[in-house]
Protein backbone atom coordinates (compact mmCIF):
# COMPACT_ATOMS: atom_id res chain seq x y z
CA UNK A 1 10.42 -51.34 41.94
CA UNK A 2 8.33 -48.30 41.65
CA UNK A 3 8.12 -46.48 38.23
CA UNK A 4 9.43 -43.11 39.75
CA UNK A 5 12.58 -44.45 41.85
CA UNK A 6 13.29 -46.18 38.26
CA UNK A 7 12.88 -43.12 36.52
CA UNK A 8 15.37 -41.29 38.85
CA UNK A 9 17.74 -44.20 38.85
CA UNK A 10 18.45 -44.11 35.16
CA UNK A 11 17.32 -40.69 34.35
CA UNK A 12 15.30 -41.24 31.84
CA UNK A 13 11.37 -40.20 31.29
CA UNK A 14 8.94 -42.67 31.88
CA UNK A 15 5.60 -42.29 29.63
CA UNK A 16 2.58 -42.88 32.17
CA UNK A 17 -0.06 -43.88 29.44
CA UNK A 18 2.40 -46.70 28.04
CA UNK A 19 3.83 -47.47 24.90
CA UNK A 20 0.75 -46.94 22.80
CA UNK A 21 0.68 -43.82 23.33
CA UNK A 22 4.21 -43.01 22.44
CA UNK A 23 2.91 -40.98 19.59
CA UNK A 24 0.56 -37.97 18.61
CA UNK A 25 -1.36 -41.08 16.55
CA UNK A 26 -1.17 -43.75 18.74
CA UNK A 27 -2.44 -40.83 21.86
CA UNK A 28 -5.37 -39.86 19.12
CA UNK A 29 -6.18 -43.30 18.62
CA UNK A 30 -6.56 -44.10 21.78
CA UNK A 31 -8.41 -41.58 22.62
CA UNK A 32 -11.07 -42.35 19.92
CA UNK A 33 -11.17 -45.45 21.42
CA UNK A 34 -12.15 -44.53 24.78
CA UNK A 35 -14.63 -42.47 23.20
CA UNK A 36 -15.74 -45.38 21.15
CA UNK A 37 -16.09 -47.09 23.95
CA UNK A 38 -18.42 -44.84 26.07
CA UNK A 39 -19.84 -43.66 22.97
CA UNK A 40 -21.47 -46.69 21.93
CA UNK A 41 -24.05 -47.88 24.89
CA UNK A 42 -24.82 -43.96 24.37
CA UNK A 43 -25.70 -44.39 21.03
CA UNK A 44 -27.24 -47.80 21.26
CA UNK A 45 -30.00 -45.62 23.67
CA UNK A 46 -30.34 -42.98 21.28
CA UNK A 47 -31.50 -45.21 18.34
CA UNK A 48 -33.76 -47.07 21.06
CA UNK A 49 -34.86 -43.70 21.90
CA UNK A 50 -35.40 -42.66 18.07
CA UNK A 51 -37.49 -45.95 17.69
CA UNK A 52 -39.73 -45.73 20.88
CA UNK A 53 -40.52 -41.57 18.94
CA UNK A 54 -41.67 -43.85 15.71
CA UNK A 55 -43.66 -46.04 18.01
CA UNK A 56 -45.07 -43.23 19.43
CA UNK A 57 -45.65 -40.72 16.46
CA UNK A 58 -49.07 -42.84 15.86
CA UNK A 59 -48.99 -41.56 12.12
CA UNK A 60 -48.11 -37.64 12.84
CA UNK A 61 -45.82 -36.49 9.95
CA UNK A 62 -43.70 -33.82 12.33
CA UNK A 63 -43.24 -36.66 14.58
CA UNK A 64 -41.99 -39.53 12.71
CA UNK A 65 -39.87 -36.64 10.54
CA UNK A 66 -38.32 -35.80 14.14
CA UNK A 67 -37.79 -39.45 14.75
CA UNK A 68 -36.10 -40.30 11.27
CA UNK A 69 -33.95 -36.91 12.62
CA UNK A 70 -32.89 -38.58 15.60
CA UNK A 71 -31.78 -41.51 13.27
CA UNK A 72 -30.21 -40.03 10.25
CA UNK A 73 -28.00 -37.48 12.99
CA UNK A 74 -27.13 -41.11 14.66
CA UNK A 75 -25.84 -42.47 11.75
CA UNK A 76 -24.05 -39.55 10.59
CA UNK A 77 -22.56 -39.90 14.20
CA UNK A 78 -21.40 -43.23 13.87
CA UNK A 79 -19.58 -42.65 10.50
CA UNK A 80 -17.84 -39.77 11.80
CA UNK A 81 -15.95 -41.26 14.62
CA UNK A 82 -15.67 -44.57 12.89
CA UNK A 83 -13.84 -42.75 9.72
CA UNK A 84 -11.62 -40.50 12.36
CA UNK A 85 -10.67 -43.93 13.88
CA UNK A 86 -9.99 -45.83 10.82
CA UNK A 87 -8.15 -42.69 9.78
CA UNK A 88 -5.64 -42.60 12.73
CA UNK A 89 -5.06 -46.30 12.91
CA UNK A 90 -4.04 -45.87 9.37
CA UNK A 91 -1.77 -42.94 10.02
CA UNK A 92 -0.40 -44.69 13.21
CA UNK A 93 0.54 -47.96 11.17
CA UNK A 94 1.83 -45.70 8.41
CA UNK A 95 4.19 -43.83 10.93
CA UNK A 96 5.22 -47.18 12.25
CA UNK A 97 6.12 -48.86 9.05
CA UNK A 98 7.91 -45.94 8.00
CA UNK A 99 10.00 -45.83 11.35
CA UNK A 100 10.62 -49.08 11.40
């Protein structure tokens, strides 16, 4: 049966996203994940990129200290969206356990 003739049938709201998002954390989680998720090939090319500027730098301090940039900025990256997604699973399972 389709989701909006259900919907009007028993008058009650349907959420479009799902059940996982039934929440302000579970919607934040997922959306870290999606950015996880296109954020990591993205990433993956930066650090390539940051290794073909060592290759290149051929020894030139303000190249290889642009490079090690690229990498450090990377990293820094990766720990920030890892630690916002650790943070709301944690806060989602919190909310559930405490519902439940």
């Amino acid at each position: 049966m389709n989701i909006f003739l259900e919907a009007v049938e028993t008058n009650k709201l349907i959420n479009p996203l799902g059940d996982g998002f039934s929440t302000i954390p579970g919607f934040v989680k997922g959306v870290l994940s999606v950015v996880m998720y296109i954020g990591i090939p993205f990433i993956g090319l930066i650090v390539v990129y940051a290794g073909f500027k060592f290759l290149f730098a051929r020894g030139k301090a303000d190249q290889i200290r642009d490079a090690a940039f690229n990498i450090k900025w990377v990293i820094l990256g990766i720990a920030v969206f890892l630690g916002a997604w650790a943070l709301s699973s944690i806060i989602d399972s919190t909310l559930k356990s405490i519902m439940n």
